[in-house]
Protein backbone atom coordinates (compact mmCIF):
# COMPACT_ATOMS: atom_id res chain seq x y z
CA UNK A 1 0.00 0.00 0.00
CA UNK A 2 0.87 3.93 -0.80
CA UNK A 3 2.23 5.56 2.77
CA UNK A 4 -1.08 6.39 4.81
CA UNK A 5 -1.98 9.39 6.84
CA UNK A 6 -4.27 8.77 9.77
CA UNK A 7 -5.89 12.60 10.26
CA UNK A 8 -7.74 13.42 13.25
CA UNK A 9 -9.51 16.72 13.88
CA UNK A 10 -9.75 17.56 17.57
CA UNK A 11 -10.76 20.73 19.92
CA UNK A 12 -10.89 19.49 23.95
CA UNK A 13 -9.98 15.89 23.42
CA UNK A 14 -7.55 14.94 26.35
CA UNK A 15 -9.43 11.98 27.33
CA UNK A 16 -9.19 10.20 24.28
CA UNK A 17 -6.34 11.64 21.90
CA UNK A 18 -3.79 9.33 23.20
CA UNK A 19 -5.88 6.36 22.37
CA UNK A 20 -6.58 7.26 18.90
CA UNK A 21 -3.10 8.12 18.00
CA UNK A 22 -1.91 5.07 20.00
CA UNK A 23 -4.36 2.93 17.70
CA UNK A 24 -2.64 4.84 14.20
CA UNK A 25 0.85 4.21 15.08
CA UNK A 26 1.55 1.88 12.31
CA UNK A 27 0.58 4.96 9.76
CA UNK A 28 3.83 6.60 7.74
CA UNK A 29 1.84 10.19 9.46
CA UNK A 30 -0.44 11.24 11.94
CA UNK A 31 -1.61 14.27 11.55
CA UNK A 32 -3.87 15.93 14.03
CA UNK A 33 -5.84 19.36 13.36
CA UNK A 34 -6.32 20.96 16.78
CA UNK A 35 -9.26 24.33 16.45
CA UNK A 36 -8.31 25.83 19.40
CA UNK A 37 -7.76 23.45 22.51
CA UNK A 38 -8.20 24.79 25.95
CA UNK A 39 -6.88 21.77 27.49
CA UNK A 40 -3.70 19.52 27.60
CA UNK A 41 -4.97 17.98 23.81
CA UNK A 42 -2.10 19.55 21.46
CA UNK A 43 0.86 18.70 24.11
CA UNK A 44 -0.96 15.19 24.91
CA UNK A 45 -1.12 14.44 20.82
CA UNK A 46 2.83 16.12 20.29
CA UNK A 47 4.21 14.01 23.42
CA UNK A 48 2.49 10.78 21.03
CA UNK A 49 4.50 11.78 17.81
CA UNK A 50 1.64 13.22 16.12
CA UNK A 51 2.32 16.09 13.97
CA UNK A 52 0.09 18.88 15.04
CA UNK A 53 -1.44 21.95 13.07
CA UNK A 54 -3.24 24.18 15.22
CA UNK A 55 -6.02 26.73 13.51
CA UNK A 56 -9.62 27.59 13.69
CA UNK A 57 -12.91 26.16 13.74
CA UNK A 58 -14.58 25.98 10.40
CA UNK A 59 -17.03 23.16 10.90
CA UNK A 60 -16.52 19.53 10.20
CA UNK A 61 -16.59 18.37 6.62
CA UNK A 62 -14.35 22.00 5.60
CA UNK A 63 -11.80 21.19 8.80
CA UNK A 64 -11.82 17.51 7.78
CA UNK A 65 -10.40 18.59 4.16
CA UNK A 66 -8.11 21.01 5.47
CA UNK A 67 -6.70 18.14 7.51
CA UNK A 68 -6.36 16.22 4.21
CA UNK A 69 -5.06 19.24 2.15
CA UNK A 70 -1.76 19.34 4.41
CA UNK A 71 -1.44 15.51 4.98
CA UNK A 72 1.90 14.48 3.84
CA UNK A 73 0.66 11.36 1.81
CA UNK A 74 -2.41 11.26 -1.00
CA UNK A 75 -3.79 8.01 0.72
CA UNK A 76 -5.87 9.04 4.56
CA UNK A 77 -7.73 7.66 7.14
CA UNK A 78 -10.03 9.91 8.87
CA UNK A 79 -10.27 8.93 12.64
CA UNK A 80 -12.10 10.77 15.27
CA UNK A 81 -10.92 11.58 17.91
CA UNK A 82 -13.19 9.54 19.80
CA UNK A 83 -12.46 6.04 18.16
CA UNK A 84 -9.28 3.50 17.45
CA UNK A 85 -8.35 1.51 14.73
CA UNK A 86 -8.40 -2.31 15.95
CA UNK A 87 -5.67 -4.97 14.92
CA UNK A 88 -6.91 -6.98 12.47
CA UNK A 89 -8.17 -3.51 10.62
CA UNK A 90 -4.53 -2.32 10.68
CA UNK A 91 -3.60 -5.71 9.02
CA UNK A 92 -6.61 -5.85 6.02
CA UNK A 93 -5.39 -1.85 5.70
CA UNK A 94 -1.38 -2.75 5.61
CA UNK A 95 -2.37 -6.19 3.08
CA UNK A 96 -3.98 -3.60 0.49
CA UNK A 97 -1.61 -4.07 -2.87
CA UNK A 98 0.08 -0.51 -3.53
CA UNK A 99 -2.79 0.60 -6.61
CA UNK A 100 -5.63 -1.12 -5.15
CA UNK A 101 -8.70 -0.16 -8.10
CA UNK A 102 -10.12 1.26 -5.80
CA UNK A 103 -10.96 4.99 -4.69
CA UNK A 104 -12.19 4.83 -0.79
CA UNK A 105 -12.66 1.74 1.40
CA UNK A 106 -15.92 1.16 4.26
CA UNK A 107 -14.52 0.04 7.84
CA UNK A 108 -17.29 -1.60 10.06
CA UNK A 109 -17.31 0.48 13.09
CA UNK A 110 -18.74 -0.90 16.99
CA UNK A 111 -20.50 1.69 19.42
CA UNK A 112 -20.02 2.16 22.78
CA UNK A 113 -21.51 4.33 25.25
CA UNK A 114 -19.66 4.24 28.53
CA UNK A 115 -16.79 1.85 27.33
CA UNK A 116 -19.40 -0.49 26.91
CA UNK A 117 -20.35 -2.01 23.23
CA UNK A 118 -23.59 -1.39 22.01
CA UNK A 119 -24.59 -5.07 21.67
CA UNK A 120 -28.04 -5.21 20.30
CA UNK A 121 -29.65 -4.38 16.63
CA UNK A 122 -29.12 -1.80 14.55
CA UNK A 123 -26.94 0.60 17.03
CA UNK A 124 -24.51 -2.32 18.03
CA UNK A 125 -22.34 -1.18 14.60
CA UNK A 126 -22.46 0.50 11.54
CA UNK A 127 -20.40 0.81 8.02
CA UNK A 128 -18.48 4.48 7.41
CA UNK A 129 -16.37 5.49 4.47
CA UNK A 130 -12.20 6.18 6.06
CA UNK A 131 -10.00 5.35 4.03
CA UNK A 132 -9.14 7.44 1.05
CA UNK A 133 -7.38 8.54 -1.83
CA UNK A 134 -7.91 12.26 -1.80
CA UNK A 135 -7.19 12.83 -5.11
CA UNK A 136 -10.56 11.01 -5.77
CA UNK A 137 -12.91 11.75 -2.58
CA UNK A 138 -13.80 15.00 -0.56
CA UNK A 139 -15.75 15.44 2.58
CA UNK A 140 -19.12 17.13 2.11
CA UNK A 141 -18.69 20.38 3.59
CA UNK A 142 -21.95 20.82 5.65
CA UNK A 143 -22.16 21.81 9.36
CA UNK A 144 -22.91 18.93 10.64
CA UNK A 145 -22.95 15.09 9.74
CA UNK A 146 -20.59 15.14 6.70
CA UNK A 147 -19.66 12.42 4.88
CA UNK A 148 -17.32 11.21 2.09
CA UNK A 149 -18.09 12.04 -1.37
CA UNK A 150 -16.24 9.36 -3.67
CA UNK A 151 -15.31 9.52 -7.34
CA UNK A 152 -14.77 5.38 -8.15
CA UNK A 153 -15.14 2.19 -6.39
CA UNK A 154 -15.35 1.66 -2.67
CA UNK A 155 -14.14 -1.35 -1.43
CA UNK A 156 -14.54 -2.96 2.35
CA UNK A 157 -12.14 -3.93 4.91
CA UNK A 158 -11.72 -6.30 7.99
CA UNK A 159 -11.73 -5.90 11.24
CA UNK A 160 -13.05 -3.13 13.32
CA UNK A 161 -12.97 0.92 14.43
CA UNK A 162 -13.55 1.55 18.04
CA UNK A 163 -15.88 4.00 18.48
CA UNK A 164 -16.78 5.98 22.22
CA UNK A 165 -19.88 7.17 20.67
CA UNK A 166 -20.98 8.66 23.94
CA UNK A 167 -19.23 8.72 27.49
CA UNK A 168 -22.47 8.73 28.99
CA UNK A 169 -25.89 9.90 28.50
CA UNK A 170 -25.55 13.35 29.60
CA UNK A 171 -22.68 13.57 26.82
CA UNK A 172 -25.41 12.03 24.12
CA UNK A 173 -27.49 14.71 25.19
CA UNK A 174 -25.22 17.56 25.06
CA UNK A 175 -23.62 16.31 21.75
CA UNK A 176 -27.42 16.35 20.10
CA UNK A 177 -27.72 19.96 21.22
CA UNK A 178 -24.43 20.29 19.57
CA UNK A 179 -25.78 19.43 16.46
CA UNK A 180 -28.92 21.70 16.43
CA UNK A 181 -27.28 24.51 17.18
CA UNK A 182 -24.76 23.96 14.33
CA UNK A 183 -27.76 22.52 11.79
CA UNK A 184 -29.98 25.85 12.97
CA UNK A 185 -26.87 28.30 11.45
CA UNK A 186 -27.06 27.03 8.20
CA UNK A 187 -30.67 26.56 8.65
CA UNK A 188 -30.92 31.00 8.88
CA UNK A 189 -29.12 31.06 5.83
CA UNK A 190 -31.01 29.19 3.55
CA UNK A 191 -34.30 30.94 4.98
CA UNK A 192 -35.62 28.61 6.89
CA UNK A 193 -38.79 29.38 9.32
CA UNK A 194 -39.81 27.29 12.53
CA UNK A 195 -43.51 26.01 12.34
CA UNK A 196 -45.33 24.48 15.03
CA UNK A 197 -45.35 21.85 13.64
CA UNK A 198 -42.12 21.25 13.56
CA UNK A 199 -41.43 21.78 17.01
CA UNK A 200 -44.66 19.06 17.97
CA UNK A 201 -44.71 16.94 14.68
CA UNK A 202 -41.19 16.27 13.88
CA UNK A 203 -39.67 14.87 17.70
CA UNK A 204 -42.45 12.74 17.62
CA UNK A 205 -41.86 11.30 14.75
CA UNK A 206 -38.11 11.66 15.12
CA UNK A 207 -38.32 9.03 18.32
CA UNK A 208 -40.96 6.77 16.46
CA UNK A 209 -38.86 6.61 13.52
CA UNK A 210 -35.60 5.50 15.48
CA UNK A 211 -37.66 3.46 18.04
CA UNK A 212 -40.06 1.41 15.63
CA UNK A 213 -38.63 1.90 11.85
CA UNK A 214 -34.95 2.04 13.07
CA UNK A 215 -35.50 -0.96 15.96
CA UNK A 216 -34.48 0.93 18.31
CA UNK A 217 -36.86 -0.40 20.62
CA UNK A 218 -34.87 -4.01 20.79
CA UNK A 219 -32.43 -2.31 22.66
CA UNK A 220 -34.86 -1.72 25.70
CA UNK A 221 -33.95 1.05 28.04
CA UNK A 222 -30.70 1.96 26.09
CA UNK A 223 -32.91 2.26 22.96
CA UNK A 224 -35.40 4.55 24.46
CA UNK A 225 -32.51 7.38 26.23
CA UNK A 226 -30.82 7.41 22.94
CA UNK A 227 -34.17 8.18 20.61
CA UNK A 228 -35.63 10.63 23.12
CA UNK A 229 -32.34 12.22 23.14
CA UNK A 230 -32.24 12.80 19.26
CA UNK A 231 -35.95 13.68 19.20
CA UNK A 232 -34.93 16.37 22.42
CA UNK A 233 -32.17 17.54 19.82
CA UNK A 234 -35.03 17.68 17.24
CA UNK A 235 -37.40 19.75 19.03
CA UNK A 236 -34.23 21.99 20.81
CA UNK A 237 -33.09 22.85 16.74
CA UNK A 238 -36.56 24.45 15.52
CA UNK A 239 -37.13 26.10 18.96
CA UNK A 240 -33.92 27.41 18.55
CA UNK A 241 -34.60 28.76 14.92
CA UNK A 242 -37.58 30.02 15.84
CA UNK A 243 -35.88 32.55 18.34
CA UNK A 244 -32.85 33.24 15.87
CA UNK A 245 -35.64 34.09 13.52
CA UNK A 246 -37.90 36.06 16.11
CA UNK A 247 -34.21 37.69 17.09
């Protein structure tokens, strides 16, 4: 395989930096993109060998190809901060011949909340898009939720990413507010108006979507506090565009 850089994008991460760049350390370059840390992040990541570039904050999918703009190598692995890169993914990512045909390649990914794995249907994993070649795949560059946009073929690997998805529900909950408040900026710009029904209709059917369409509901109790958190986020973004608007 081409040399690989692992890029991670990070603001407050001190908790989990060192595992994530512990997890890449087989990559030729780690680069992490640090928007303004208040904590110990950017000396915790340096002290692990990563290369840091320090800058501001310009939302996810734009930061994301920034990160990939001054990576070293055209081949990258976008990790969060939050997850690591297990073993036997290393190995299927290492065993890839040096042109494989194709332009991006899915890793299976395994939730936890609490450093404990999700273990029930459909949260227990799910498939994302890492690993690159950027000459042939960009990050969408919306506030919120971005995702790879690929030019070719994407291929699958073995084994599986890590991912702290939530240290506990209080962080699930914060993290959904998170994303309203980032979804309601670009939501003013496009023109966007806050109906009542939105802020009555839509949670609703936000939590029966995840709990019966989704299966949600299988998980029991830890099915329920994560849909009533995203339908809380749900109702929390229109109320909050309906006082940016009223502002």
């Amino acid at each position: 395989m081409h040399p690989i850089t692992v890029t991670i994008i990070a603001c407050d991460e001190e908790q989990r930096i060192a595992a994530a760049i512990a997890s890449a350390q087989w990559a030729d370059e780690i680069l992490v993109l640090d928007s303004g840390s208040s904590d110990r992040t950017v000396a915790i990541a340096r002290n692990a060998g990563a290369r840091v570039v320090q800058t501001d904050w310009p939302g996810y999918g734009v930061q994301k190809n920034r990160a990939g703009e001054m990576a070293a190598n055209r081949w990258l692995f976008s990790l969060d901060a939050d997850e690591q890169i297990g073993d036997e993914l290393q190995t299927s990512i290492r065993d890839l011949p040096e042109d494989p045909k194709e332009s991006a390649f899915r890793v299976r990914r395994r939730n936890r909340v609490g450093g404990k794995a999700i273990r029930h249907w459909p949260w227990a994993w799910d498939k994302t898009v890492r690993l690159y070649d950027r000459r042939k795949a960009r990050f969408s560059e919306v506030p919120v939720h971005e995702s790879l946009q690929v030019d070719g073929v994407v291929g699958d690997l073995g084994g599986l990413l890590e991912h702290d998805t939530y240290s506990d529900w209080l962080d699930c909950c914060e993290r959904q507010e998170q994303y309203a408040r980032l979804s309601v900026e670009a939501m003013v710009e496009d023109g966007r108006r806050s109906r009542l029904i939105d802020r009555t209709a839509r949670p609703f059917a936000t939590l029966l979507r995840l709990l019966v369409v989704r299966g949600h509901v299988l998980s029991g109790i830890t099915g329920l506090r994560y849909a009533w958190c995203v339908a809380r986020g749900t109702f929390l973004k229109y109320e909050l565009l309906r006082n940016s608007v009223t502002n």
